[in-house]
Protein backbone atom coordinates (compact mmCIF):
# COMPACT_ATOMS: atom_id res chain seq x y z
CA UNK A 1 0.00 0.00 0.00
CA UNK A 2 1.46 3.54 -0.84
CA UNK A 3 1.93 5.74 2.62
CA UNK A 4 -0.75 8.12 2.55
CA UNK A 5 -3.62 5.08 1.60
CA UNK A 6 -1.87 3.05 5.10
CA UNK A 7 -2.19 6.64 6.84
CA UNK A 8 -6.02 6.54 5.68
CA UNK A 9 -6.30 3.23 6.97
CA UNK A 10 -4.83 4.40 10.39
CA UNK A 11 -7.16 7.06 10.49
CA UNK A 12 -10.07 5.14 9.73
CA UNK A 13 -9.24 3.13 12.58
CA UNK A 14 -8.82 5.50 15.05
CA UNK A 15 -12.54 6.65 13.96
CA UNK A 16 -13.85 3.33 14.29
CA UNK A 17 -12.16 2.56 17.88
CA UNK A 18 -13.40 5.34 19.34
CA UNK A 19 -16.99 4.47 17.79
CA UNK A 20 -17.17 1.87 20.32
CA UNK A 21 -17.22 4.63 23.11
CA UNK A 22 -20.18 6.26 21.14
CA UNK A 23 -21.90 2.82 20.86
CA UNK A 24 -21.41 2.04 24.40
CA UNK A 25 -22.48 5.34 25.81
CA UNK A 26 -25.46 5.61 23.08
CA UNK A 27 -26.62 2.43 24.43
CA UNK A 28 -27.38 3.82 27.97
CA UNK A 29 -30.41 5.49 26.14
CA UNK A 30 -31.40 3.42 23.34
CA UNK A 31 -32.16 0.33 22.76
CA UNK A 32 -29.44 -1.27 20.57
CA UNK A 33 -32.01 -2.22 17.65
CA UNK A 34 -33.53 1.38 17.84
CA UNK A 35 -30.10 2.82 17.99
CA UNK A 36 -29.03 0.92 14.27
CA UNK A 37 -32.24 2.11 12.95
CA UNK A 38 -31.75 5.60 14.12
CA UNK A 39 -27.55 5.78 12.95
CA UNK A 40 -28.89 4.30 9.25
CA UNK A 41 -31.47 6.80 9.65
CA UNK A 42 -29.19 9.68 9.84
CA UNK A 43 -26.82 8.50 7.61
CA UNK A 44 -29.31 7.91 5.26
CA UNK A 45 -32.03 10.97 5.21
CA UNK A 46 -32.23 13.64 3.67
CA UNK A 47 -28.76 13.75 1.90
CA UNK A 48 -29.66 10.70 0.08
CA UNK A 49 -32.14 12.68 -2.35
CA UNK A 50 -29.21 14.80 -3.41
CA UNK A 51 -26.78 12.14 -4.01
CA UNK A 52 -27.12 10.53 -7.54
CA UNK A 53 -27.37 6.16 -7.16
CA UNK A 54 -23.59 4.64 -7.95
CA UNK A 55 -23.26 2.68 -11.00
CA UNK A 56 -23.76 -0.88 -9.60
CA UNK A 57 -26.27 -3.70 -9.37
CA UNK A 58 -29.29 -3.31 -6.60
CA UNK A 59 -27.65 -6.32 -5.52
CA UNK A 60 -24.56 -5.20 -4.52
CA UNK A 61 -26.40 -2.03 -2.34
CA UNK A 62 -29.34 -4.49 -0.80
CA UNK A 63 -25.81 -6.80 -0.02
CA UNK A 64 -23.64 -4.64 1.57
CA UNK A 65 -26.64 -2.74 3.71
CA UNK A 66 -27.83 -6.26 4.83
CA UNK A 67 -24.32 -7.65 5.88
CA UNK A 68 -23.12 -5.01 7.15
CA UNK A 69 -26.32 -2.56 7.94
CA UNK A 70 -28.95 -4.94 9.73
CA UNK A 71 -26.59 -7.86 10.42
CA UNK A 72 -23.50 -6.82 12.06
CA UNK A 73 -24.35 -3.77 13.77
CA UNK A 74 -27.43 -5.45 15.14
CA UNK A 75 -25.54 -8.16 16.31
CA UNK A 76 -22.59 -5.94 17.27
CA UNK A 77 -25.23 -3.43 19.21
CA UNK A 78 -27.04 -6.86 20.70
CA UNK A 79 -23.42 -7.67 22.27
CA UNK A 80 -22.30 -4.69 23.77
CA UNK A 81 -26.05 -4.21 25.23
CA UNK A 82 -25.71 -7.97 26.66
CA UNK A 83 -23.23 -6.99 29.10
CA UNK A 84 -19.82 -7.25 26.42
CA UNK A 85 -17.39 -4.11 27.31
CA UNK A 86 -16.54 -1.86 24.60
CA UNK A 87 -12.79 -3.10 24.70
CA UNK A 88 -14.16 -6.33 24.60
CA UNK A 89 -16.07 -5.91 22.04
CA UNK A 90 -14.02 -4.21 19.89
CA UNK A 91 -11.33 -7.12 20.21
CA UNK A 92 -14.17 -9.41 19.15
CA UNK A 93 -14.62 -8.19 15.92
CA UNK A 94 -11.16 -8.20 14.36
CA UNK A 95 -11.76 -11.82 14.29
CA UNK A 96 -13.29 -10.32 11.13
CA UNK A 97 -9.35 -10.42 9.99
CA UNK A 98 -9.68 -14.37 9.44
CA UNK A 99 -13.15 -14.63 8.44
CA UNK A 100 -11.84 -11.47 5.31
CA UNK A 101 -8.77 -13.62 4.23
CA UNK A 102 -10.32 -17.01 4.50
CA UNK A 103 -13.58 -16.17 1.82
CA UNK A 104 -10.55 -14.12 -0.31
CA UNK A 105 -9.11 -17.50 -0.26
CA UNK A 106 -12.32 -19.73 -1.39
CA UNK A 107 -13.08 -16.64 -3.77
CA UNK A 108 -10.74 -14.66 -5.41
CA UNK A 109 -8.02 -17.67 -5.00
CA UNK A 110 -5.77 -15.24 -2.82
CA UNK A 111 -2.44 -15.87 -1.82
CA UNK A 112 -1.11 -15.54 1.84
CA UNK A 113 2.55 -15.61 2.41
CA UNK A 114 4.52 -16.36 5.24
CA UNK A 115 5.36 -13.09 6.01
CA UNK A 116 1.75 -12.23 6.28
CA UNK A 117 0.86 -15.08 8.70
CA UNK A 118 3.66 -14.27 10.78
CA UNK A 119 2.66 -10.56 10.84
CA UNK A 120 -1.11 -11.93 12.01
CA UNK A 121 0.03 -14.15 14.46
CA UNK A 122 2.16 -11.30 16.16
CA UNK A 123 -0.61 -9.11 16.06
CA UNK A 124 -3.38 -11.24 17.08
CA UNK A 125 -1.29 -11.97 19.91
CA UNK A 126 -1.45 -8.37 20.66
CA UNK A 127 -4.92 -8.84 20.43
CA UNK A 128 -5.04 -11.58 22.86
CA UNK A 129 -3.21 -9.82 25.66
CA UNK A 130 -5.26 -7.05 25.34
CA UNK A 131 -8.37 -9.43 25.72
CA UNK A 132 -6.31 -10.55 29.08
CA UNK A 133 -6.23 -7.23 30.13
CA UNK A 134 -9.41 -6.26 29.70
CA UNK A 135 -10.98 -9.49 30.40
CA UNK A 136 -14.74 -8.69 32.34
CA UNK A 137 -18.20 -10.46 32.90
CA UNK A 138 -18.89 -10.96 29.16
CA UNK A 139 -21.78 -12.93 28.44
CA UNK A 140 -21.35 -15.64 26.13
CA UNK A 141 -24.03 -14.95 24.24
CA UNK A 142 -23.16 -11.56 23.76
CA UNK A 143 -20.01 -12.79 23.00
CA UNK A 144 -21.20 -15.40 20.28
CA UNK A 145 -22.89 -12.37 18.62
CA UNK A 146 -19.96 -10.38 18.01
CA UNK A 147 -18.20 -13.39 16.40
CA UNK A 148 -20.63 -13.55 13.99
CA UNK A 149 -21.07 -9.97 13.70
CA UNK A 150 -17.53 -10.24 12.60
CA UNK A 151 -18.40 -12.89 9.93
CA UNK A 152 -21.01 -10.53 8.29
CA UNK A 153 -18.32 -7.84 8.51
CA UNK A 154 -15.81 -9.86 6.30
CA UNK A 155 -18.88 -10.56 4.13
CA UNK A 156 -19.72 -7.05 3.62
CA UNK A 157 -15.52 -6.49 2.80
CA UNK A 158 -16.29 -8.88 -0.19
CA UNK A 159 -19.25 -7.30 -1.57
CA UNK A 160 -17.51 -3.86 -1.48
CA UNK A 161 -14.72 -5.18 -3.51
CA UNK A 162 -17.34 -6.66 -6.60
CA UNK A 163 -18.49 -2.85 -6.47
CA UNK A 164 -15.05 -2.55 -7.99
CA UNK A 165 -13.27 1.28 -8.00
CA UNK A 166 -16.23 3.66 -7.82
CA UNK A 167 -16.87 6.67 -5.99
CA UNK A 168 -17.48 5.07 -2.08
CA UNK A 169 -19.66 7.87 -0.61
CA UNK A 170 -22.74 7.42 -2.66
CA UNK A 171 -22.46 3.80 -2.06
CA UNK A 172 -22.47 4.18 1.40
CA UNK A 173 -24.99 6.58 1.56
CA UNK A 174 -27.42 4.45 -0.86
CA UNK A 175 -25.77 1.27 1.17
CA UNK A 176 -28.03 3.31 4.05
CA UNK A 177 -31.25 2.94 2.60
CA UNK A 178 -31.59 -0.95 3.37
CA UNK A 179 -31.47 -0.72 7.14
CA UNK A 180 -34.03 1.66 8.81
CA UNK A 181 -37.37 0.31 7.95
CA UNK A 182 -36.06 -3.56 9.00
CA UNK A 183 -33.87 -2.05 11.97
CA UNK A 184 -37.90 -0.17 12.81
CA UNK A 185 -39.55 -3.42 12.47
CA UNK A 186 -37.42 -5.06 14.58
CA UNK A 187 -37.16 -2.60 16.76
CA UNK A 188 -41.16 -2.24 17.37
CA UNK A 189 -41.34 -6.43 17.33
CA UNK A 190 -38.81 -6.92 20.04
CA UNK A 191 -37.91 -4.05 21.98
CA UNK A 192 -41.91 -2.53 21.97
CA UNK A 193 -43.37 0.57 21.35
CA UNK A 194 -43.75 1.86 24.79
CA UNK A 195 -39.97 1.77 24.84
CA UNK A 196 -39.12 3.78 21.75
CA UNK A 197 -41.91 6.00 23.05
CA UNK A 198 -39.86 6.68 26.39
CA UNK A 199 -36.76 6.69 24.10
CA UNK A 200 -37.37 9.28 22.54
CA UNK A 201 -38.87 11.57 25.03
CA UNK A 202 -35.93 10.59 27.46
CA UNK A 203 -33.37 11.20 24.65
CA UNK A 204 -30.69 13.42 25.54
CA UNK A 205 -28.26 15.80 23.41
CA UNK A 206 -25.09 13.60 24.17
CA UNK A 207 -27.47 10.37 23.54
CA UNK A 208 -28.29 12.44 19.78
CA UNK A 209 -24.73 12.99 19.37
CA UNK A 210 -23.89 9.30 19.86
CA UNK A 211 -25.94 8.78 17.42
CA UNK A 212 -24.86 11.35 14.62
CA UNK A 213 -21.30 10.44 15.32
CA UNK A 214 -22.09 6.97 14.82
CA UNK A 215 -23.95 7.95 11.69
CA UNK A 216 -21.97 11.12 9.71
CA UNK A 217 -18.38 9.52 11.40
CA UNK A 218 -18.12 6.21 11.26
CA UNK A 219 -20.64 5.72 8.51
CA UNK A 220 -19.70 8.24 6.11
CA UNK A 221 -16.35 8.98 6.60
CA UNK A 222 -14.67 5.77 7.93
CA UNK A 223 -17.00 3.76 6.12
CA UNK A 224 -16.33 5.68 2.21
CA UNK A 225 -12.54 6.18 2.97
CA UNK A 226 -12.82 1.69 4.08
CA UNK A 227 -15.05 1.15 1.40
CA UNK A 228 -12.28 2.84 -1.18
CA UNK A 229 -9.37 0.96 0.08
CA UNK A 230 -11.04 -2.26 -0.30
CA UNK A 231 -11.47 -0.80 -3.88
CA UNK A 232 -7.69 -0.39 -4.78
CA UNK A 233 -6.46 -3.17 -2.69
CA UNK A 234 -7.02 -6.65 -1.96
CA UNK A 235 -9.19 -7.64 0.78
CA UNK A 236 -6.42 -9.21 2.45
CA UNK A 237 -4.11 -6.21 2.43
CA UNK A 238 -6.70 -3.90 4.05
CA UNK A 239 -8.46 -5.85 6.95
CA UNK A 240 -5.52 -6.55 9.23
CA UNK A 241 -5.42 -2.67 9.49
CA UNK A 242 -8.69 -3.12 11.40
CA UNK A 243 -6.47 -4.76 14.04
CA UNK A 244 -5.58 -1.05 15.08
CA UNK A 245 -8.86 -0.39 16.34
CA UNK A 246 -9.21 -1.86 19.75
CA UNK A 247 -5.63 -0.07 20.22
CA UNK A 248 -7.70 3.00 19.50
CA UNK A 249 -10.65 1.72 21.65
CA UNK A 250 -8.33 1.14 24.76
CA UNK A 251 -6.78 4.92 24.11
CA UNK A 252 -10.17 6.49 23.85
CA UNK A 253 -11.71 5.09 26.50
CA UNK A 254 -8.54 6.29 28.65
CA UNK A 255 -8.81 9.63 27.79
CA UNK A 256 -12.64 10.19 27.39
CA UNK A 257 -13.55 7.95 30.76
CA UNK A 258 -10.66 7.97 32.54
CA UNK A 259 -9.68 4.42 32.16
CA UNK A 260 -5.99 3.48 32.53
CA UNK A 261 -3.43 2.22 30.10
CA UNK A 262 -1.42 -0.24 31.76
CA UNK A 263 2.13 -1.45 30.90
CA UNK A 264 0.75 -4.85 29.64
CA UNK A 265 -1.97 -2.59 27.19
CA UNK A 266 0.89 -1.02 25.65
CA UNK A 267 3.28 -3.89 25.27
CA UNK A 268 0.30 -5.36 23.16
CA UNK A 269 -0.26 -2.08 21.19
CA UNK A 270 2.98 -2.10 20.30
CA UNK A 271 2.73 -6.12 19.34
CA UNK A 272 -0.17 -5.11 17.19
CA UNK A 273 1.63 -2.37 15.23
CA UNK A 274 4.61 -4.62 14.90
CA UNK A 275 2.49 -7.47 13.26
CA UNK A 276 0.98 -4.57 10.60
CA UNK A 277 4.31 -3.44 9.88
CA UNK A 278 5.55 -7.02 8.98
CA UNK A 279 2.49 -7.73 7.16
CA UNK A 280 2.57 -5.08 4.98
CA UNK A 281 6.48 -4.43 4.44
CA UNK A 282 7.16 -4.81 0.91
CA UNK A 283 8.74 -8.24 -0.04
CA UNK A 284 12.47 -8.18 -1.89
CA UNK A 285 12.24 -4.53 -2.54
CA UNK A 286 15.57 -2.61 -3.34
CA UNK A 287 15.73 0.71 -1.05
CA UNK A 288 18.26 2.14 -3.14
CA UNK A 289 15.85 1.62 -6.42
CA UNK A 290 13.40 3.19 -4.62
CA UNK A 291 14.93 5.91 -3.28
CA UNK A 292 16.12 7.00 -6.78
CA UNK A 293 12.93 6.54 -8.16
CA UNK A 294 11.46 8.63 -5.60
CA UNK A 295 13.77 11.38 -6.39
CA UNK A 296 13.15 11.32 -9.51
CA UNK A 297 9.59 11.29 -9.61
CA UNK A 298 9.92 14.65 -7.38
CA UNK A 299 11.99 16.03 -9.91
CA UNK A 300 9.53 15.19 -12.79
CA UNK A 301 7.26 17.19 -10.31
């Protein structure tokens, strides 16, 4: 990956781990069906009337909103409302990872090389510790749901890249469209209406910020700027990147509700950044052939 698409991927991660802050403290005020319905909602009305549809199948858009819409973030939502911390939980779904490079495997006949399983194993291993460290009174159901939640992540990773290299944003925005009326019928079947009534009249301006970030961050922005990686690059390139995020979970929950960073935290942040850096590091490249091409391309400048 050129440097400024693996600084995107950074950022997009950093988004995304703090999202699980959001989703945690939304959920102290919605219901987590509700809360899906109302992020697709916003995400979704009234910008989509100005945005024209992208140029792929109905397929693709019902897909994608499905997969990664209604199924993982309800079963993501269902988790962390089950009693699954936000660390947790955000440790969960990188198992996404596997699930991305195994169906790139049985689908687009990908290769992984050495170097990129040692890379995972380092960094899961990050992962793991941090799972140590955080370790809390998870239920396992909750805790089944984000493991599948993960599946339907990788799933929605494939879809994106049949959309092939189009503009992301009106994807995601028309991607948008598929959830709310399901996530409201849901919603009404198994959470009842008495409790979206007191919802909403309970609703607070941090509860509706929750929600937007949820909905204009994580959805537009991380979502498009994901969504266009997965575009230029193959699937297993991009999704180990999303091992970053509960790095970025751990760091905003530290500094938004005072929860400490210890030593054994950081060791396995620093695990996890060493497995991306081995992943991605270019195989039998000559520095000194790229260094001169890189002067000269700044001299063609």
């Amino acid at each position: 990956m050129e440097l400024r698409h693996i600084l995107i991927a950074i950022f997009v991660a950093s988004i995304w781990g703090f999202n699980f802050v959001m989703v945690k403290s939304g959920l102290s005020e919605m219901p987590p069906l509700l809360f899906v319905g109302i992020r697709y909602f916003c995400a979704c009305f009234p910008i989509i009337f100005f945005i024209k549809k992208p140029p792929v199948s109905n397929w693709i858009i019902v897909g994608i909103g499905f997969s990664l819409g209604i199924a993982k973030f309800s079963l993501m939502f269902l988790g962390i409302h089950l009693g699954v911390s936000a660390g947790i939980a955000s440790l969960l779904m990188q198992t996404q990872a596997f699930f991305t490079i195994i169906l790139s495997i049985l689908i687009y006949k990908s290769r992984v090389t050495l170097q990129q399983i040692l890379g995972m194993v380092i960094a899961f291993t990050g992962i793991f510790l941090i799972g140590v460290e955080s370790h809390g009174s998870a239920s396992l159901i909750g805790f089944l749901l984000l493991i599948i939640a993960a599946f339907f992540w990788a799933i929605s990773n494939i879809i994106t890249k049949q959309a092939g290299t189009i503009d992301m944003f009106p994807l995601i925005i028309w991607t948008s469209l598929v959830p709310p009326l399901p996530m409201l019928g849901f919603s009404l079947t198994f959470e009842g209406v008495d409790v979206l009534a007191q919802t909403f009249s309970n609703l607070t301006w941090y509860g509706g910020f929750c929600a937007l970030y949820t909905a204009w961050v994580a959805t537009w922005l991380g979502a498009t700027l994901w969504g266009k990686l997965l575009s230029l690059y193959s699937p297993t390139v991009v999704a180990p990147y999303s091992l970053l995020i509960p790095v970025f979970a751990i760091i905003s929950s530290w500094i938004c509700l005072g929860e400490s960073m210890s030593l054994l935290a950081i060791f396995a942040s620093v695990l996890i950044f060493l497995g991306l850096i081995i992943n991605q590091w270019p195989r039998n490249v000559n520095f000194a052939k790229v260094t001169k091409i890189g002067i000269t391309q700044k001299a063609a400048a």
